[in-house]
Protein backbone atom coordinates (compact mmCIF):
# COMPACT_ATOMS: atom_id res chain seq x y z
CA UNK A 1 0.00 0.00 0.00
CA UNK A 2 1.33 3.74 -0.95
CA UNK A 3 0.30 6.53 1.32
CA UNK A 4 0.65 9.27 -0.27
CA UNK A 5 -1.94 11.30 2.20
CA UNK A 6 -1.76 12.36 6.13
CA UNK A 7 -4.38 10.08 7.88
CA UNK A 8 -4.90 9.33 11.94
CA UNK A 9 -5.66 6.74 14.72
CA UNK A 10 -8.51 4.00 13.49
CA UNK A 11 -8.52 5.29 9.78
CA UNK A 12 -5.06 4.51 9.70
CA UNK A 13 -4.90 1.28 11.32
CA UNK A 14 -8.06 0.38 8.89
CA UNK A 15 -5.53 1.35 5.85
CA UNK A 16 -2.86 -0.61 6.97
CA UNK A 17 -4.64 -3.78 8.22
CA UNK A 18 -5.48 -4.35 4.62
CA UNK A 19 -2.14 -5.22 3.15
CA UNK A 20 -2.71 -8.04 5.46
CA UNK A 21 -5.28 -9.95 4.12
CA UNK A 22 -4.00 -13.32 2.97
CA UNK A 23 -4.27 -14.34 -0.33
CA UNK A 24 -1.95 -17.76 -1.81
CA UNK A 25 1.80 -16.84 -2.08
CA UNK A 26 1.42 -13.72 0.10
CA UNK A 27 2.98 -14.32 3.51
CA UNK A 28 2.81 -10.16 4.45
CA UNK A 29 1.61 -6.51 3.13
CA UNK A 30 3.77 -4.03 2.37
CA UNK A 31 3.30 0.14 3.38
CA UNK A 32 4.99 2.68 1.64
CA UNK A 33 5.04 5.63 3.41
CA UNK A 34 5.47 8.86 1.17
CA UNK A 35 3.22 11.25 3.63
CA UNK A 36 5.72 10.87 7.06
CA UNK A 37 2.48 9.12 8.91
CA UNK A 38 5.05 7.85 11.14
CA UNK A 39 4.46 9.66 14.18
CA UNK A 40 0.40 9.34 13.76
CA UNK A 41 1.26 5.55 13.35
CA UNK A 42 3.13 5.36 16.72
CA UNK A 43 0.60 7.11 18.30
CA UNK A 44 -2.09 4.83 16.97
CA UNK A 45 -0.42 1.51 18.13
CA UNK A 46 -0.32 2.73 21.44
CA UNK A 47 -3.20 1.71 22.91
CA UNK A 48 -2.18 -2.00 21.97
CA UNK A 49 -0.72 -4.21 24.26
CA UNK A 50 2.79 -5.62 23.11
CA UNK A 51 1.57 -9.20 22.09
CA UNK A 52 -0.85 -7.53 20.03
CA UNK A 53 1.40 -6.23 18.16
CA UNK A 54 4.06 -9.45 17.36
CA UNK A 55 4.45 -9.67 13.80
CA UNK A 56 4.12 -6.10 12.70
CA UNK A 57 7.44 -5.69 10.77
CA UNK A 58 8.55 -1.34 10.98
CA UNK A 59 11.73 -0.16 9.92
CA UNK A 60 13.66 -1.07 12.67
CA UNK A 61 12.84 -4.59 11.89
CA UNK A 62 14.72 -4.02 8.58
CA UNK A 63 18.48 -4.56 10.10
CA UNK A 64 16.83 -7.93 11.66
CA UNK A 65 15.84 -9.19 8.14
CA UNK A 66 19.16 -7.95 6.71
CA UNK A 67 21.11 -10.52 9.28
CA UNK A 68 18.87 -13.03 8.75
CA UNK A 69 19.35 -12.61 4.98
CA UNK A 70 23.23 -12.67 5.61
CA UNK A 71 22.85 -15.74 7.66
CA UNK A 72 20.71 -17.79 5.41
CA UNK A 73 22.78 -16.98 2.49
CA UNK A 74 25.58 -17.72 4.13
CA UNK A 75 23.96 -21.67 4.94
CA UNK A 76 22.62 -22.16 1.51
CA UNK A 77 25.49 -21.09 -0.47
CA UNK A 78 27.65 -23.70 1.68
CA UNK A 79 26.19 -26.67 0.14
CA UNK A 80 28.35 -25.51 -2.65
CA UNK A 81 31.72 -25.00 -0.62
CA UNK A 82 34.11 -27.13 -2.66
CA UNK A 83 32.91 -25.71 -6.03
CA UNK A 84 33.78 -22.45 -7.61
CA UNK A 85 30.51 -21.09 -8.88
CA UNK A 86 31.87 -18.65 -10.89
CA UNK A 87 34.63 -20.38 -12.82
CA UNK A 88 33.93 -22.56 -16.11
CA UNK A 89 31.31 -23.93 -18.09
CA UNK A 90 27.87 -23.21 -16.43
CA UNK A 91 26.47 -26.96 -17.75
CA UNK A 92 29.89 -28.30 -16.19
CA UNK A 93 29.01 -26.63 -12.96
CA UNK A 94 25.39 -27.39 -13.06
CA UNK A 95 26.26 -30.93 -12.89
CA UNK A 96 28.95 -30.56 -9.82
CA UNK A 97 25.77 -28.87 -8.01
CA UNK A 98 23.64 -31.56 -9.31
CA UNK A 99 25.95 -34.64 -7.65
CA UNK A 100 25.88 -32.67 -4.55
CA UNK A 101 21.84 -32.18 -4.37
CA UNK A 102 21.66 -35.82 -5.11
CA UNK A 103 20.65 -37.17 -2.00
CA UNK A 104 17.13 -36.95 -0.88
CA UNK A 105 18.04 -35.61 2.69
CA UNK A 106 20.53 -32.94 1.11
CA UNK A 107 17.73 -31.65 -1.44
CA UNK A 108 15.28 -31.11 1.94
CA UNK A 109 18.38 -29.41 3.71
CA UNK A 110 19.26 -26.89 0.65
CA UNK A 111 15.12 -26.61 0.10
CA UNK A 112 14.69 -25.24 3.80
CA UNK A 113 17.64 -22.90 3.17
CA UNK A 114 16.93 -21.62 -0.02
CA UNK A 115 13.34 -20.89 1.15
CA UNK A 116 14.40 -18.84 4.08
CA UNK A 117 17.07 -17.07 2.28
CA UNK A 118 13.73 -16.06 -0.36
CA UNK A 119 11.22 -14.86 2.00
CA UNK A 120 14.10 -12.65 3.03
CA UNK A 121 14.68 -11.09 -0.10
CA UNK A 122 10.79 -10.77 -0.41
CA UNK A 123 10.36 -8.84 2.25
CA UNK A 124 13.56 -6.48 1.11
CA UNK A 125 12.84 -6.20 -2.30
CA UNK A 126 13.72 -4.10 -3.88
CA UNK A 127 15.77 -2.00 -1.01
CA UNK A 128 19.45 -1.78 -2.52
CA UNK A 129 20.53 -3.77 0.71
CA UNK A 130 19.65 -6.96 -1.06
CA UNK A 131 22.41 -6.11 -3.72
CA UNK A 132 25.11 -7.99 -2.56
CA UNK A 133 23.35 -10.93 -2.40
CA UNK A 134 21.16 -10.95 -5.92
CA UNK A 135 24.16 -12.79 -7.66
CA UNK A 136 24.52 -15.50 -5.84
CA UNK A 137 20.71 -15.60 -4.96
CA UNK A 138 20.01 -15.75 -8.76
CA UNK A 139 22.34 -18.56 -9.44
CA UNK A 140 20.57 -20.45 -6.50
CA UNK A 141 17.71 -20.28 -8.59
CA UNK A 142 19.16 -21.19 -11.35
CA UNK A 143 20.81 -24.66 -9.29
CA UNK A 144 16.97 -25.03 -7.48
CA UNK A 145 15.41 -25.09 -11.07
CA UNK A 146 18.13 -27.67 -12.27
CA UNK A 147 17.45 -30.03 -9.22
CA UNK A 148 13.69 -29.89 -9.43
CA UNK A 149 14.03 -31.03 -13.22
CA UNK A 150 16.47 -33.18 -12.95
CA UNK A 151 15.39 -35.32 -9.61
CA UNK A 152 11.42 -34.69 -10.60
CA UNK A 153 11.48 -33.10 -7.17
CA UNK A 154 8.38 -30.76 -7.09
CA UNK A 155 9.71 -29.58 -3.31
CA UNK A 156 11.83 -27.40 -4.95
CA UNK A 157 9.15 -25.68 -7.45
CA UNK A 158 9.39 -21.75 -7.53
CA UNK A 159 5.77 -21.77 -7.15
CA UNK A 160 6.81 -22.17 -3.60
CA UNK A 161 8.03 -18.85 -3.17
CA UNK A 162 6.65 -15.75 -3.83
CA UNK A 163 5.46 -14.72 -7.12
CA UNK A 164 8.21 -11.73 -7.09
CA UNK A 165 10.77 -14.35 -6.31
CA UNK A 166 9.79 -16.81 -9.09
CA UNK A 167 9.54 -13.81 -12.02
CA UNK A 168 12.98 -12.86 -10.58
CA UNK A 169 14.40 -15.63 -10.75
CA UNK A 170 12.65 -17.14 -14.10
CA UNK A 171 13.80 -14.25 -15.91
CA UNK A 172 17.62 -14.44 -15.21
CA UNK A 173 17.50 -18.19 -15.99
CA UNK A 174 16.06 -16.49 -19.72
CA UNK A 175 18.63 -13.90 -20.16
CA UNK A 176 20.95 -16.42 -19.13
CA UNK A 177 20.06 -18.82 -22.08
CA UNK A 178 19.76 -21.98 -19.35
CA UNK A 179 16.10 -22.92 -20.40
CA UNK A 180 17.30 -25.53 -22.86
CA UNK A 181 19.93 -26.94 -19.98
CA UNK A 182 17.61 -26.70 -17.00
CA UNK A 183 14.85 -28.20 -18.99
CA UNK A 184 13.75 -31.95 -18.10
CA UNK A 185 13.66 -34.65 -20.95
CA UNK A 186 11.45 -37.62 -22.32
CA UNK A 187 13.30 -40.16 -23.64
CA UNK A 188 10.44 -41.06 -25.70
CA UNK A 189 9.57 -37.71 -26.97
CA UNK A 190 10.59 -36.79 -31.05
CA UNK A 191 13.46 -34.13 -29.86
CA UNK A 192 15.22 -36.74 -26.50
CA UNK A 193 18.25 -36.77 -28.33
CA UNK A 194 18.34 -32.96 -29.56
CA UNK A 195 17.56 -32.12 -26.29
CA UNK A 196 19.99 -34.28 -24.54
CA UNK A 197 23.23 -32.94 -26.39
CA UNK A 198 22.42 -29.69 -24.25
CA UNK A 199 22.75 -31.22 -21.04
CA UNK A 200 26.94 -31.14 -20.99
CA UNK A 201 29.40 -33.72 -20.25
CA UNK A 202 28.89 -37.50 -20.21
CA UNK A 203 28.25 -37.49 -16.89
CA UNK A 204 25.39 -35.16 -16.90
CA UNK A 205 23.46 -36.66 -19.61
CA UNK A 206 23.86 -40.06 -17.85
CA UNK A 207 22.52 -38.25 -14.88
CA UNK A 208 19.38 -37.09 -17.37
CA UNK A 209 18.69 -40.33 -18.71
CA UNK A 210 18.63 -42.11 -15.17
CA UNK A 211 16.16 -39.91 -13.87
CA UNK A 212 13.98 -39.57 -17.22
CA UNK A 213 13.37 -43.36 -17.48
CA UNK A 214 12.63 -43.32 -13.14
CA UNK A 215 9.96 -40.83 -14.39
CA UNK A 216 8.66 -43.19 -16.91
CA UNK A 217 8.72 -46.24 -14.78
CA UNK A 218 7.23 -43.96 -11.41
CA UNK A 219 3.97 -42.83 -13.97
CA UNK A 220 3.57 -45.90 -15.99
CA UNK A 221 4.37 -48.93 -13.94
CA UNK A 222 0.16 -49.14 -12.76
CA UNK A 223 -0.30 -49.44 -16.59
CA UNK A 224 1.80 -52.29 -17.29
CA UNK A 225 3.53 -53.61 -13.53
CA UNK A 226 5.41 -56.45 -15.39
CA UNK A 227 7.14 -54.68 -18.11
CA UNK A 228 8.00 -51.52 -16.13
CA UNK A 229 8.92 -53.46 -12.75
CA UNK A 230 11.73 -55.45 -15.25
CA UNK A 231 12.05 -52.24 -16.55
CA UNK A 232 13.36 -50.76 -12.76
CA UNK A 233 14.74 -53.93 -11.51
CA UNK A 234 17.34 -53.76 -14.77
CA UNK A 235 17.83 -49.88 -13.86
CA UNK A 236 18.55 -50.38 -10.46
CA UNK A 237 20.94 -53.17 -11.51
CA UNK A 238 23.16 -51.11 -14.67
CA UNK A 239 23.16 -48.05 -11.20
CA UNK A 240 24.23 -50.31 -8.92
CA UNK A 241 27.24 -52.47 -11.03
CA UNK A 242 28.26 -48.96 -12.21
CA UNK A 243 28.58 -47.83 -8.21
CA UNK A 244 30.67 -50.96 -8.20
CA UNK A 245 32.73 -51.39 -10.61
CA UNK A 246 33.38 -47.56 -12.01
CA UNK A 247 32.58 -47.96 -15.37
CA UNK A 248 32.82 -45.80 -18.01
CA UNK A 249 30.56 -42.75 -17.96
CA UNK A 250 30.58 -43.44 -22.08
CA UNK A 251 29.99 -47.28 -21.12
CA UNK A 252 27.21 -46.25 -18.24
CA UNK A 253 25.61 -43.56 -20.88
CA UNK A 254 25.32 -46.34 -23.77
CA UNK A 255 23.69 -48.41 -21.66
CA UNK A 256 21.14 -46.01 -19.99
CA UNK A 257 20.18 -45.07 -23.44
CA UNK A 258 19.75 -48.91 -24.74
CA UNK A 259 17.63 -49.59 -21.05
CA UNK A 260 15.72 -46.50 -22.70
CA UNK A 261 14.76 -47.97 -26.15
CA UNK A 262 12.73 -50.68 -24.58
CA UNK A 263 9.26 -49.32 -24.78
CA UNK A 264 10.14 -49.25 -28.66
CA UNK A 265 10.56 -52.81 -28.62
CA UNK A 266 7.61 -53.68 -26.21
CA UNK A 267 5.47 -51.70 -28.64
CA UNK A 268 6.64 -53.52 -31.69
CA UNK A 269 6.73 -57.21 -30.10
CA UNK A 270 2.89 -56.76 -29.04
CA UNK A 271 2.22 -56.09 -32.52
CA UNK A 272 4.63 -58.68 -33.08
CA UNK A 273 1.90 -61.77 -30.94
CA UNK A 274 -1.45 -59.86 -32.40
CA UNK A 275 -2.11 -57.49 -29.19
CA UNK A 276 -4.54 -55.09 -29.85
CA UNK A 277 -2.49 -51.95 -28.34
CA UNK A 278 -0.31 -52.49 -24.75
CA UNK A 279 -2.75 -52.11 -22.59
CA UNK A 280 -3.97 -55.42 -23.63
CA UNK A 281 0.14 -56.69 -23.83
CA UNK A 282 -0.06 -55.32 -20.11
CA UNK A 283 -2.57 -58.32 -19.24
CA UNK A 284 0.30 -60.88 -21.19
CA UNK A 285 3.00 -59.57 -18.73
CA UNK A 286 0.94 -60.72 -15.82
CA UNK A 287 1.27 -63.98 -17.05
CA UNK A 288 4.94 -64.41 -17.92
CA UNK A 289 6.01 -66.15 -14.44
CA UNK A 290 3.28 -68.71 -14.70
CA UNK A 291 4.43 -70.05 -18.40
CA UNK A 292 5.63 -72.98 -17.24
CA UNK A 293 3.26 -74.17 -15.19
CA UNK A 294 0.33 -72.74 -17.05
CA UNK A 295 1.42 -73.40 -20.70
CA UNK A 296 3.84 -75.72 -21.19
CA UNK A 297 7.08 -73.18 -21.60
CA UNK A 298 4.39 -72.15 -24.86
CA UNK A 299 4.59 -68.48 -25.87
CA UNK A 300 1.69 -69.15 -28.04
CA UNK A 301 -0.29 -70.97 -25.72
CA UNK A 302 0.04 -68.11 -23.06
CA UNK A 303 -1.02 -65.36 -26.12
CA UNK A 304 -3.96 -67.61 -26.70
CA UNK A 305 -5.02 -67.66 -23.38
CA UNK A 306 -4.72 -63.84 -22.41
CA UNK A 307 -6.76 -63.45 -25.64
CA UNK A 308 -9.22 -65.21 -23.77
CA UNK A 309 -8.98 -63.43 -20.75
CA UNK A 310 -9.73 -60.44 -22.82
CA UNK A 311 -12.49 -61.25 -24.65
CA UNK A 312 -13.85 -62.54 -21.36
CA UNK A 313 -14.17 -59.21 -19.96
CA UNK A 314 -15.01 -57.39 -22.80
CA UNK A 315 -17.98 -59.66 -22.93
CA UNK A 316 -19.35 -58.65 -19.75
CA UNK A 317 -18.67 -54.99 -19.93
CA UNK A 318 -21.46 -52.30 -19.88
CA UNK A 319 -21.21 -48.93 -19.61
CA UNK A 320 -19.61 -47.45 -16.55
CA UNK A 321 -18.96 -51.15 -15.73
CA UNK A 322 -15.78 -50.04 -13.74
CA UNK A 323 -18.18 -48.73 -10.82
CA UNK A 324 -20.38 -51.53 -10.85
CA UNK A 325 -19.77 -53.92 -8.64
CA UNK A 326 -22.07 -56.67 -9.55
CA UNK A 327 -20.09 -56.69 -12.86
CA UNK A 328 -16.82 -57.11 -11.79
CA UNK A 329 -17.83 -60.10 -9.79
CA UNK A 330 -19.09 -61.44 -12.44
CA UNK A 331 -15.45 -61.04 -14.55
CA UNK A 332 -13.81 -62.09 -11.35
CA UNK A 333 -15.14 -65.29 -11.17
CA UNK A 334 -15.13 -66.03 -15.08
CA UNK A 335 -11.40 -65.13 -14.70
CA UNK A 336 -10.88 -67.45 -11.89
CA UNK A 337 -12.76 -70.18 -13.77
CA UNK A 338 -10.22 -69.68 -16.99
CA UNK A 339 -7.26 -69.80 -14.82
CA UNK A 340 -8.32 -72.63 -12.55
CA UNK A 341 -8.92 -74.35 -16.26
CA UNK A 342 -5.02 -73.72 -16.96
CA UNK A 343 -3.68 -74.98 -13.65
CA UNK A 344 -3.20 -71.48 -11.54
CA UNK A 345 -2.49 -73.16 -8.54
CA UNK A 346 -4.90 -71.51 -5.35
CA UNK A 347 -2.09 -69.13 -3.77
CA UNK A 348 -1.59 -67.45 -7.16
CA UNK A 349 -5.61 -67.26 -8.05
CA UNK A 350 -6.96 -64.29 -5.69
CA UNK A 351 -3.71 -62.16 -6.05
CA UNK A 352 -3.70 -62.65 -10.21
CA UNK A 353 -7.45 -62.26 -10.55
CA UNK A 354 -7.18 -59.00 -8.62
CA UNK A 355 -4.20 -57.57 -10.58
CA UNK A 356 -5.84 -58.37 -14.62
CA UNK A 357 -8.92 -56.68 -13.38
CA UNK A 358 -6.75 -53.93 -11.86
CA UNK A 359 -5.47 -53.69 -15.73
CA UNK A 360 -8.74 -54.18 -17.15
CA UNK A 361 -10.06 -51.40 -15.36
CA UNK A 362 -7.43 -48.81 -16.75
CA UNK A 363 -7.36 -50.34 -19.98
CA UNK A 364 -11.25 -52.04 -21.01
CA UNK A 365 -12.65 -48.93 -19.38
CA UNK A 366 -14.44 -47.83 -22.49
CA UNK A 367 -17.31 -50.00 -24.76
């Protein structure tokens, strides 16, 4: 609020009360005081007892916020201690920052930090004192924005902070050309590759890779638990022998990107056994562990049979079927009855009956 005109006792304190109000991503109101109602204020706020008045912030509140600015700038740029943030390439640095933010625990640390250090600079914006600390606070941003991306960490989303924080810190990351760098990637969108080239050294775009395929596994694996639970188990196990064995970050980079390509293949080998699309593949996958048992070691016995299965439900379906329950008993025990037909020994019935209608339901929803 600008004051811009002498006014006294409750008018006053009814004019400043309303830069309170709350409103999402507002923690406090601001008064700007071009009249010199100083005095009147004073006078006002003296008929208030002292807890009344806890939270009011006056000017000389303003050398408190400075410290506390100082202090938390001081904790979040240490994170960063054994790198010079200032010297090099800015992907090559990036990436140093990146290794360090790693860890879960770390990420939470450097969030509460950065956080504090921002309301801070909210609440001093755009006083001059905040000057000596707008370079590093930009490139804190700039290493927040990376992390978020790159660990699909939404803790550290600018949306956090205040909106004068996030267009101050969005616009440097533009004049600074980093979009393209900070950006996350899809390894199976049209421009993964194009977009991967901008993410630095070998080391980095392993780092992208890892964490674009976790993605893919963390939002698909409902949709298809066999193929994307190989899919992590193999992930886990190309991380973990190159924690080992220190392989090349070439070596580790080739075969992140090959672990990648297999929802290509999984596509084209359910065409491949005359699957519909994957969702119905998805239903197939379930099955895998029980070939032996069930079909004889027979890949074309088991496509046979989740044909079946398939046509089985779809038989039954009506609309909204997925909220009737009287319906899905019904597939539930036709399902059981197929599978008892192939051998599914009792342990396996309940659990495998629950998880095919699980998959029917997200992909036989619709007539």
């Amino acid at each position: 609020m600008y004051l811009d005109q002498r006014i006294r006792e409750h008018t006053l304190l009814q004019a400043i009360a309303r830069t309170n109000r709350t409103y999402p991503r507002k923690e406090f109101g601001l008064v700007v005081d071009y009249a010199g109602v100083g005095r009147e204020l004073a006078e006002a706020l003296v008929i208030f007892e002292k807890e009344d008045l806890e939270g009011l912030f006056g000017v000389g509140d303003i050398q408190k916020e400075i410290a506390n600015l100082d202090y938390w700038h001081k904790k979040t740029i240490s994170f960063f201690k054994r790198i010079d943030l200032y010297r090099g390439r800015s992907e090559d640095i990036l990436q140093q920052c990146m290794e360090i933010l790693e860890p879960e625990d770390v990420r939470a640390d450097f969030d509460v930090s950065f956080r504090n250090m921002a309301r801070s600079f909210d609440l001093l914006m755009p006083d001059p004192v905040v000057d000596p600390f707008l370079k590093d606070f930009k490139l804190l941003g700039i290493i927040r924005e990376g992390a978020k991306n790159l660990y699909r960490d939404e803790r550290l989303s600018l949306e956090e902070c205040s909106k004068k924080v996030e267009a101050l810190i969005h616009a440097h990351i533009v004049d600074t050309g980093m979009e393209n760098i900070l950006g996350p990637i899809n390894i199976t969108a049209p421009d993964f590759r194009e977009k991967l080239e901008m993410k630095g050294n070998t080391k980095a775009k392993a780092s992208h890779v890892e964490y674009a395929i976790r993605q893919t596994i963390n939002e698909k694996i409902s949709t298809d638990p066999a193929f994307y639970g190989s899919l992590k188990e193999r992930l886990e196990r190309i991380i973990e022998e190159d924690s080992k064995e220190r392989k090349d970050e070439a070596k580790l980079l080739i075969d992140l990107m090959d672990l990648g390509k297999n929802e290509g293949k999984r596509d084209a080998y359910s065409r491949s056994l005359g699957f519909g699309n994957v969702g119905e593949f998805s239903i197939y996958g379930l099955l895998l562990p029980f070939r032996k048992s069930m079909f004889a070691d027979s890949e074309e016995e088991q496509v046979v049979f989740t044909k079946s299965i398939i046509q089985s439900i779809k038989g039954k379906r009506v609309i909204d079927w997925t909220e009737k329950e009287d319906i899905q008993r019904e597939m539930r025990k036709e399902i059981k009855r197929l599978l008892r037909a192939k051998g599914c020994r009792d342990e396996h019935l309940e659990p495998l009956t629950r998880e095919i209608l699980d998959l029917a339901r997200i992909h036989l929803k619709d007539i």
